[in-house]
Every structure is written in C-alpha cells, then in structure tokens.
N, C-alpha and C. Protein backbone atom coordinates (compact mmCIF):
# COMPACT_ATOMS: atom_id res chain seq x y z
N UNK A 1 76.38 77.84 92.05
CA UNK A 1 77.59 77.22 91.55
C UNK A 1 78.79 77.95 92.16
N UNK A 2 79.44 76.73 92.53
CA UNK A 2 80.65 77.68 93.35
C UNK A 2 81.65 78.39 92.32
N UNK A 3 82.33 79.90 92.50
CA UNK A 3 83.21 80.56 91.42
C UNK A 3 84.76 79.54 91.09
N UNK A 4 84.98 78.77 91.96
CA UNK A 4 86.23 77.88 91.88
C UNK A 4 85.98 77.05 90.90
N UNK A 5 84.82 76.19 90.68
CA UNK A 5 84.01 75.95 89.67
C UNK A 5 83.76 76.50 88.23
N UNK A 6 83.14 77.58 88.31
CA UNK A 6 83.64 78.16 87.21
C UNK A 6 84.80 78.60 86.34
N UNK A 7 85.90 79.33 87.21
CA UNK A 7 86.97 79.10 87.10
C UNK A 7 87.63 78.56 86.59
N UNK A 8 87.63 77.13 86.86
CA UNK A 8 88.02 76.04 86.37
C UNK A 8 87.82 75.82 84.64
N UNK A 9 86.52 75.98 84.65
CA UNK A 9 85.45 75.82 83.56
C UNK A 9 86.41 76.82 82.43
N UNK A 10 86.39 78.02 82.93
CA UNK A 10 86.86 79.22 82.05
C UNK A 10 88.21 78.86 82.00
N UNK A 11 89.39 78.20 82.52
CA UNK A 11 90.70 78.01 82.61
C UNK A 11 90.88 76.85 81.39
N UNK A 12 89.50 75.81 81.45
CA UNK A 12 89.46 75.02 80.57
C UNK A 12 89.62 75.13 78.61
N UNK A 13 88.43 76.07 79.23
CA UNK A 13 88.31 76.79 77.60
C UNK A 13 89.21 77.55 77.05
N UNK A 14 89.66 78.47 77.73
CA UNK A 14 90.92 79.04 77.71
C UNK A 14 92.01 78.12 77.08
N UNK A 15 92.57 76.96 77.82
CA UNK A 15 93.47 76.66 77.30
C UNK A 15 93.26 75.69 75.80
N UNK A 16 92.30 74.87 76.13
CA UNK A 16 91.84 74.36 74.50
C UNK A 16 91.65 75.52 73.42
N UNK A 17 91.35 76.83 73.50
CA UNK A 17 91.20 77.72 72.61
C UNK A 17 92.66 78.06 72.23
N UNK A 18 93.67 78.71 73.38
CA UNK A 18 94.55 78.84 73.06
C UNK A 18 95.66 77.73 71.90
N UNK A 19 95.16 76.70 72.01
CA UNK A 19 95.61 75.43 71.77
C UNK A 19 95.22 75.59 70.20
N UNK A 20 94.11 75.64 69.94
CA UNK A 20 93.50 75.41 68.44
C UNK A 20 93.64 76.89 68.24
N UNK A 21 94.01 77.99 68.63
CA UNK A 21 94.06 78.94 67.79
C UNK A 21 95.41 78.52 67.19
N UNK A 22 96.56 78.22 68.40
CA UNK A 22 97.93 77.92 67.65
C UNK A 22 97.84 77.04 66.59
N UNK A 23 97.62 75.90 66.51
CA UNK A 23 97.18 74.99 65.22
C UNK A 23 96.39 75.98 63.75
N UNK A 24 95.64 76.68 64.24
CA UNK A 24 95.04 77.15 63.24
C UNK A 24 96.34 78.05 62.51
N UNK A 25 96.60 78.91 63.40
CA UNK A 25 97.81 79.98 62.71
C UNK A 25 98.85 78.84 62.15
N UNK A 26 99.77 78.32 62.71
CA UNK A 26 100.55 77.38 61.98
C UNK A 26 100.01 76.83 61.04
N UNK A 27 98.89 75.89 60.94
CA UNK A 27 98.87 75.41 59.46
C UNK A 27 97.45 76.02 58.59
N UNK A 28 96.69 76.82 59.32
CA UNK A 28 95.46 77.08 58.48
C UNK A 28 95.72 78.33 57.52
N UNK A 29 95.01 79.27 58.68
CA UNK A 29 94.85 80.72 58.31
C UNK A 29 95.82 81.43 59.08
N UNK A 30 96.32 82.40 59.32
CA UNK A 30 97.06 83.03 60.32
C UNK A 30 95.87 83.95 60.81
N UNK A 31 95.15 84.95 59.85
CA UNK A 31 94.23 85.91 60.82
C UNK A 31 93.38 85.03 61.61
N UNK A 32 92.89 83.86 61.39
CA UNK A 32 91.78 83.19 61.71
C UNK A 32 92.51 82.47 62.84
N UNK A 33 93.86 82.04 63.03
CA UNK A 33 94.33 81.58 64.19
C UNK A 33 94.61 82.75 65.30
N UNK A 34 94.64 83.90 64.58
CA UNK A 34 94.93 85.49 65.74
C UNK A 34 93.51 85.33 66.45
N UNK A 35 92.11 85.14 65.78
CA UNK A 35 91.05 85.72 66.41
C UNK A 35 90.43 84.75 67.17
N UNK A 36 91.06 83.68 67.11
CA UNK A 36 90.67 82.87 68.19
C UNK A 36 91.45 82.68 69.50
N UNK A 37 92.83 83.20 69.45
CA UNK A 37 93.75 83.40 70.58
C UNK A 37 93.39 84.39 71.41
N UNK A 38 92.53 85.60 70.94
CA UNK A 38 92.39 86.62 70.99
C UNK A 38 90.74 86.18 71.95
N UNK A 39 89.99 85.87 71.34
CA UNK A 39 88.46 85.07 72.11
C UNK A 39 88.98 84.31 72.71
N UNK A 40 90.07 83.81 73.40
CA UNK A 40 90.77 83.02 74.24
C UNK A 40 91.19 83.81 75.95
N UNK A 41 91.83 85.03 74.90
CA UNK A 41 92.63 85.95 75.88
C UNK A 41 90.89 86.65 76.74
N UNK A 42 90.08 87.19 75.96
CA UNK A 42 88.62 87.50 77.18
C UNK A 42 88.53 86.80 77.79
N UNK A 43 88.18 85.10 77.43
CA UNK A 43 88.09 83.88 78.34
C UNK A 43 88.96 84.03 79.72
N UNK A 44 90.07 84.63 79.07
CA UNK A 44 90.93 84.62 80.05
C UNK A 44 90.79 86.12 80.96
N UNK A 45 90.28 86.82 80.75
CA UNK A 45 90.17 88.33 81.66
C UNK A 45 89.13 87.78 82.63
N UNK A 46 88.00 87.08 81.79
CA UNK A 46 87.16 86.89 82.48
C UNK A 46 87.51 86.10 84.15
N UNK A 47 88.24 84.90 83.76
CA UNK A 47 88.54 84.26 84.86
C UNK A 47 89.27 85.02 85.78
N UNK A 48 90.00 85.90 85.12
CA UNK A 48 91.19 86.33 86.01
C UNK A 48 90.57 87.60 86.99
N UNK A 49 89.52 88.23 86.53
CA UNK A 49 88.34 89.48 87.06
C UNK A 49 87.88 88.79 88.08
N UNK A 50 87.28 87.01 87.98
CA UNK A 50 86.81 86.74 89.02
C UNK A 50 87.59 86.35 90.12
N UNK A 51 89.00 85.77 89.46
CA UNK A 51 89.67 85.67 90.74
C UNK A 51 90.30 86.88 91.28
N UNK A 52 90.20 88.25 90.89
CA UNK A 52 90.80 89.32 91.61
C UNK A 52 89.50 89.87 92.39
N UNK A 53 88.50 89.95 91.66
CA UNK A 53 87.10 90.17 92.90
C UNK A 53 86.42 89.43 94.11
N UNK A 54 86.83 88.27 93.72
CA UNK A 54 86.85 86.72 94.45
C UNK A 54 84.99 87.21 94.55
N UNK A 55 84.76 87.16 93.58
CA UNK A 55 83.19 87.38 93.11
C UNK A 55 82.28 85.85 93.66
C-alpha cells in the first residue's frame, strides 16, 4: 500500500475525530470531548512521522 495512501486515510480520521471531539465538548461532556481531540492529535503525529520519514 502506497504511504500517500495511508496518509490520506490517517488525515481522514484525523479530521472527522477532530470534528466529533468538538461537538462532544460543546454540547456533551467537556472531558470526553478533550480525549477524543487528543486520540485525534496521535492520529495526527502519526501521519505527520510518516510524512517527515517519507517511510
């Protein structure tokens, strides 16, 4: 599988997570909208590790 591919994949999730964590903090829970922004932000190291190693 090509990493541009993946990438993609992880940029995806990333931003739908980021998305529903905000929803969650505004009207749910607030800690429970932090810890999913937060499992958002790895999503996001991750992608960003592969595009600095160009792995």
């Amino acid at each position: 599988m090509n990493t541009d591919v993946i990438r993609n994949w992880l940029n995806i999730i990333f931003m739908i997570g980021a998305v529903v964590g905000l929803v969650f903090y505004f009207t749910h829970h607030k800690e429970m909208g932090i810890y999913i922004i937060l499992i958002s932000m790895v999503v996001k190291f991750a992608e960003a590790t592969l595009r600095m190693f160009k792995v």
